[in-house]
C-alpha atoms as a PDB file:
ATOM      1  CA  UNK A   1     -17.852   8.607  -4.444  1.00  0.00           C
ATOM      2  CA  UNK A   2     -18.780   8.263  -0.995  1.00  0.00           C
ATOM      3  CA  UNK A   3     -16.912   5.279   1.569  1.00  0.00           C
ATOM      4  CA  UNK A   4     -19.858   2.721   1.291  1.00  0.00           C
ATOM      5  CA  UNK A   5     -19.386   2.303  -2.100  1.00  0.00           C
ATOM      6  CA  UNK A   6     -15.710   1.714  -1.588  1.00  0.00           C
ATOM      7  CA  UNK A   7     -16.441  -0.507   0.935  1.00  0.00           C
ATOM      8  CA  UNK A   8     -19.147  -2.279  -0.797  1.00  0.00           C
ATOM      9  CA  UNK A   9     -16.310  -3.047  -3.693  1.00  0.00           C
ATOM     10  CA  UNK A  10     -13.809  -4.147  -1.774  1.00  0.00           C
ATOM     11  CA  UNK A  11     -10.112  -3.358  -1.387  1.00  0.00           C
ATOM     12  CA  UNK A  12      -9.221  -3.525  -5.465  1.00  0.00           C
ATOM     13  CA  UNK A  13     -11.264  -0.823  -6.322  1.00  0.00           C
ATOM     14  CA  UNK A  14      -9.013   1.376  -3.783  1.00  0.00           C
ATOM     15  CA  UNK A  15      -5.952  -0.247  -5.717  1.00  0.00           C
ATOM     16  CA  UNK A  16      -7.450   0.853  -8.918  1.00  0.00           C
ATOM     17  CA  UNK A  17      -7.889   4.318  -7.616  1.00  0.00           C
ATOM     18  CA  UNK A  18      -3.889   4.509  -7.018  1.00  0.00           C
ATOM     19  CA  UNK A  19      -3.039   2.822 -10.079  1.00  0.00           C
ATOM     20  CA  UNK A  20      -4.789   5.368 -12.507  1.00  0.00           C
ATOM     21  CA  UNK A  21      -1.743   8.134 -11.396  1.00  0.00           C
ATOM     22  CA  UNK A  22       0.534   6.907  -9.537  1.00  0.00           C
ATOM     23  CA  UNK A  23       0.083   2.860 -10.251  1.00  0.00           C
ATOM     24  CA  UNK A  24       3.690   1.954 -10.951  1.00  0.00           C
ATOM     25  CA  UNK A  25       4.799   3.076  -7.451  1.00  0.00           C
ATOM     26  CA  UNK A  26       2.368   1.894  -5.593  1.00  0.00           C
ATOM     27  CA  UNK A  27       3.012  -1.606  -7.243  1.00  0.00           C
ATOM     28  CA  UNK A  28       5.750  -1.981  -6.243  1.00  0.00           C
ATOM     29  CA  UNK A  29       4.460  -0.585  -2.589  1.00  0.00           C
ATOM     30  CA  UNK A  30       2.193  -3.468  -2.948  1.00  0.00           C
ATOM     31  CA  UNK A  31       5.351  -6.061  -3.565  1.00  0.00           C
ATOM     32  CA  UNK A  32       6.840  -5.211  -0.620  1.00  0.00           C
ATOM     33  CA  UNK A  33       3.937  -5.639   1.511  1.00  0.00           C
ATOM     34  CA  UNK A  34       2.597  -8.653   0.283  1.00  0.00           C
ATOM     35  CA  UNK A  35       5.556 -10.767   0.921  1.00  0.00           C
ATOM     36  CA  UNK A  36       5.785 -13.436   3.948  1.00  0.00           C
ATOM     37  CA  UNK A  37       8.817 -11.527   4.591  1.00  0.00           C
ATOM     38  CA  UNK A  38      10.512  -7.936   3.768  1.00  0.00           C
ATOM     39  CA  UNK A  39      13.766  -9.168   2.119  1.00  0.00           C
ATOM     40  CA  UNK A  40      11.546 -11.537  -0.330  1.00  0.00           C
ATOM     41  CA  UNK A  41       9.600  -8.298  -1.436  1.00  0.00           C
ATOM     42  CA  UNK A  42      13.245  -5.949  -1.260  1.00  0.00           C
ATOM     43  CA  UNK A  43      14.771  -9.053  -3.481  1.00  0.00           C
ATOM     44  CA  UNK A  44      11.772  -8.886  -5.838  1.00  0.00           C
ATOM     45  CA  UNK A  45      12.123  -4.788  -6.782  1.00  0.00           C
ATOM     46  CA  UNK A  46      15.757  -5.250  -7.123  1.00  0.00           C
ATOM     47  CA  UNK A  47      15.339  -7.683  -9.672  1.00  0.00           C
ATOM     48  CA  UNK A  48      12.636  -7.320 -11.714  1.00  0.00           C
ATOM     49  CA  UNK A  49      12.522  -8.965 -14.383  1.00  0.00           C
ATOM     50  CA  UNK A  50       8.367  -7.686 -15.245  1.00  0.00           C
ATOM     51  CA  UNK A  51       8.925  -4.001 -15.449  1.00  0.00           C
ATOM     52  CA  UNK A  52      11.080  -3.966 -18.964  1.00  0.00           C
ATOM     53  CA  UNK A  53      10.552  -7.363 -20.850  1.00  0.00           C
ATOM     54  CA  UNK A  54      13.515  -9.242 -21.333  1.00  0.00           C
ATOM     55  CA  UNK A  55      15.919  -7.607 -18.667  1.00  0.00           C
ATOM     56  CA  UNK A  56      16.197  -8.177 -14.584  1.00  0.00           C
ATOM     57  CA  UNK A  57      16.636  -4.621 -13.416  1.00  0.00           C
ATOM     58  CA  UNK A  58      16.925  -2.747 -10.082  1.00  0.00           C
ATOM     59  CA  UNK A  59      13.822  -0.687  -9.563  1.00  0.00           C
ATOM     60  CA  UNK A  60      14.607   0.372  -6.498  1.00  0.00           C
ATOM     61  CA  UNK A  61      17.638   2.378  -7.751  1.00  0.00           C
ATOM     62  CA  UNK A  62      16.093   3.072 -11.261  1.00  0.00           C
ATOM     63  CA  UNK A  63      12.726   4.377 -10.589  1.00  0.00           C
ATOM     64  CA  UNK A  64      13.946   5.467  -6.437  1.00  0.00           C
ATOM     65  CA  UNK A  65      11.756   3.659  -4.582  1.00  0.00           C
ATOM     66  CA  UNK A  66      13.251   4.527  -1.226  1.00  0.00           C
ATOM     67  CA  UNK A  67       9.848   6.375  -0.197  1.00  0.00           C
ATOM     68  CA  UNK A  68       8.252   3.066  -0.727  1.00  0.00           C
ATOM     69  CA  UNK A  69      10.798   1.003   0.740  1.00  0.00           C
ATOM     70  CA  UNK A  70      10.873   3.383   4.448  1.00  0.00           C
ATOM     71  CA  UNK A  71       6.578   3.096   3.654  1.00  0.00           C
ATOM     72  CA  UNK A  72       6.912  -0.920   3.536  1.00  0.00           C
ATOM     73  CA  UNK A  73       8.810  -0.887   6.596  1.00  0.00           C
ATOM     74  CA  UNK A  74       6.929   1.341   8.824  1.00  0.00           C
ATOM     75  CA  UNK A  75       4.200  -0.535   7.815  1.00  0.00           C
ATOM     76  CA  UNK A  76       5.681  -4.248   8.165  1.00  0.00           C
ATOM     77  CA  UNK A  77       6.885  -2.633  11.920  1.00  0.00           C
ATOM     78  CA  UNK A  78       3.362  -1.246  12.636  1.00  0.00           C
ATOM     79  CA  UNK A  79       2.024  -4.955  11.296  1.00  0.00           C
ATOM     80  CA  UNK A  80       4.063  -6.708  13.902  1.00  0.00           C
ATOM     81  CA  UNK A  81       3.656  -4.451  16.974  1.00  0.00           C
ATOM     82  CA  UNK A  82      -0.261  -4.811  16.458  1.00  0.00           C
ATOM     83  CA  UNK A  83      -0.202  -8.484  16.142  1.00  0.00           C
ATOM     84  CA  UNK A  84       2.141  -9.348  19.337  1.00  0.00           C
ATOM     85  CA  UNK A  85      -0.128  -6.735  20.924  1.00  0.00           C
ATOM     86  CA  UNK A  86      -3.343  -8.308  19.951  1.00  0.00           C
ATOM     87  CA  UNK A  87      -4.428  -4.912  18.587  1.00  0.00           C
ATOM     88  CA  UNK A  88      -7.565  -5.043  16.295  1.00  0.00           C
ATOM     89  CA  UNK A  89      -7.082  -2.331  13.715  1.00  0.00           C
ATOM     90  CA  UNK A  90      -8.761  -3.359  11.256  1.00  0.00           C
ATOM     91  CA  UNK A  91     -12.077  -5.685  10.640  1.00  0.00           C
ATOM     92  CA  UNK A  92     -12.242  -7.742   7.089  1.00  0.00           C
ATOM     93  CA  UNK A  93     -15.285  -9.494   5.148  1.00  0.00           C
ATOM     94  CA  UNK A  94     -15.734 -11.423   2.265  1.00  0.00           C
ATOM     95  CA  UNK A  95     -17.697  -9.364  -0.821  1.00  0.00           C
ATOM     96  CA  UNK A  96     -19.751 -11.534  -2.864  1.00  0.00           C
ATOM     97  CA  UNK A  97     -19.670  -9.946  -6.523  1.00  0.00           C
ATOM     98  CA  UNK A  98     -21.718 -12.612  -8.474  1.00  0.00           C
ATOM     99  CA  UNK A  99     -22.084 -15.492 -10.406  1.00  0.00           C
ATOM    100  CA  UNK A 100     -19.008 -13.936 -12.922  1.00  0.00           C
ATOM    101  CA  UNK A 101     -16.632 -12.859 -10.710  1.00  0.00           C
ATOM    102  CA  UNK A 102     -14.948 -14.282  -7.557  1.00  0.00           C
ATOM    103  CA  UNK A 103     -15.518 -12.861  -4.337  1.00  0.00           C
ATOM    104  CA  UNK A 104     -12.738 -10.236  -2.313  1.00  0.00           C
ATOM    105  CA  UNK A 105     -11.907  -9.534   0.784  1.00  0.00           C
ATOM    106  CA  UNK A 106     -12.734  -6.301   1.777  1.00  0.00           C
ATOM    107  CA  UNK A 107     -11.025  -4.373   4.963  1.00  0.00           C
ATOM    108  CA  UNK A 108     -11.599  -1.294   6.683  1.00  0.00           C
ATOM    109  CA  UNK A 109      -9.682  -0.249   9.657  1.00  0.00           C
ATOM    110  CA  UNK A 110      -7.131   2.231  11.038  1.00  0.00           C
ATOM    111  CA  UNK A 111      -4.073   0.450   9.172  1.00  0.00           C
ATOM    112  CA  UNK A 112      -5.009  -1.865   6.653  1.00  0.00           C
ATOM    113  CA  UNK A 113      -2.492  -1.194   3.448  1.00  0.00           C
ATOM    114  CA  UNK A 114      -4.674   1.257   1.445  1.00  0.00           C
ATOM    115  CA  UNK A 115      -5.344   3.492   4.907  1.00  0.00           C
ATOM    116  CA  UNK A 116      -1.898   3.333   5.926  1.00  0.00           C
ATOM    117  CA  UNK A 117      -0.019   5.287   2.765  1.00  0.00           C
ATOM    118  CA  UNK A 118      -3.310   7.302   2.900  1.00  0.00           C
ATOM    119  CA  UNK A 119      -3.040   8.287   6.155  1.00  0.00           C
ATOM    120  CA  UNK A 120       1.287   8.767   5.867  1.00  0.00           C
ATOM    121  CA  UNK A 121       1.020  10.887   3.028  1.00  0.00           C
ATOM    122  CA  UNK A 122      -1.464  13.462   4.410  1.00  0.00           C
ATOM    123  CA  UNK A 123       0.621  13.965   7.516  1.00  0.00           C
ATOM    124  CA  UNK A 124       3.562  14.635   5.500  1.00  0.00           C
ATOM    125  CA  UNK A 125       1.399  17.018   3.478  1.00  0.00           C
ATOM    126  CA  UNK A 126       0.371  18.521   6.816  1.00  0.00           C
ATOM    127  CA  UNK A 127       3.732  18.385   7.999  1.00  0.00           C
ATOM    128  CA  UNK A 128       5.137  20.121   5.264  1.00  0.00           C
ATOM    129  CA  UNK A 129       2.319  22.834   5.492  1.00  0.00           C
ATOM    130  CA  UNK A 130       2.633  23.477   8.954  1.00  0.00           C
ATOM    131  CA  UNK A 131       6.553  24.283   8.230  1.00  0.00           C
ATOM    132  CA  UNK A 132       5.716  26.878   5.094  1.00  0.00           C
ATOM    133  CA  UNK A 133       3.448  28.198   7.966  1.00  0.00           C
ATOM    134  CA  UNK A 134       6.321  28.800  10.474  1.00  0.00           C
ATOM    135  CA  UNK A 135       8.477  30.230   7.889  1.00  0.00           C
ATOM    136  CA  UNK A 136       5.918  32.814   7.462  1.00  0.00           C
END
């Protein structure tokens, strides 16, 4: 599957990609994110009331979410710097799917939510490579 077609689908068929293995995190990635404000999407994971029918629970501490939580702020900080700086990082479109189904937008850019955890978890990889490597 080449980037075209990615782009061509727009951004949920990246989301759908993350949710086949690892879908629960990264929802809740996606919660924290998506709110006006970081404490609305903190208040949100901390009580659920989605994740087990019939119970508010803490899904930060249950399922640790702390990775996600240190993710959603690094990337509500890098959301702000670029847009007091006036920083284009990312360029967005509207995909037309057809009569059936409504159209997306689509983005593509340095640091647009699917390219940011992308791009944080393969320097951590790399980071953690490069320290086997100095072991050695």
């Amino acid at each position: 599957m080449n980037n075209e077609h990615l782009r061509q689908r727009g951004n949920p068929r990246h989301d759908r990609i993350l949710e086949v293995r690892k879908g629960l995190y990264y929802s809740f990635y996606k919660k924290l994110i998506g709110e006006p404000s970081f404490l609305e999407g903190l208040n949100q994971i901390t009580n659920d009331n989605v994740t087990e029918y019939g119970h508010t629970i803490n899904t930060l501490k249950r399922f640790n979410l702390y990775p996600e939580v240190i993710l959603g702020i690094a990337f509500k900080l890098f959301r702000k710097v670029t847009d007091r700086s006036h920083w284009v990082v990312e360029r967005c479109w509207q995909v037309n799917r057809g009569d059936v189904l409504p159209p997306v937008v689509s983005c593509e850019g340095t640091f647009e939510n699917w390219s940011f955890i992308f791009s944080i978890i393969i320097l951590l990889l790399n980071t953690n490579y490069l320290e086997y490597l100095l072991k050695i």
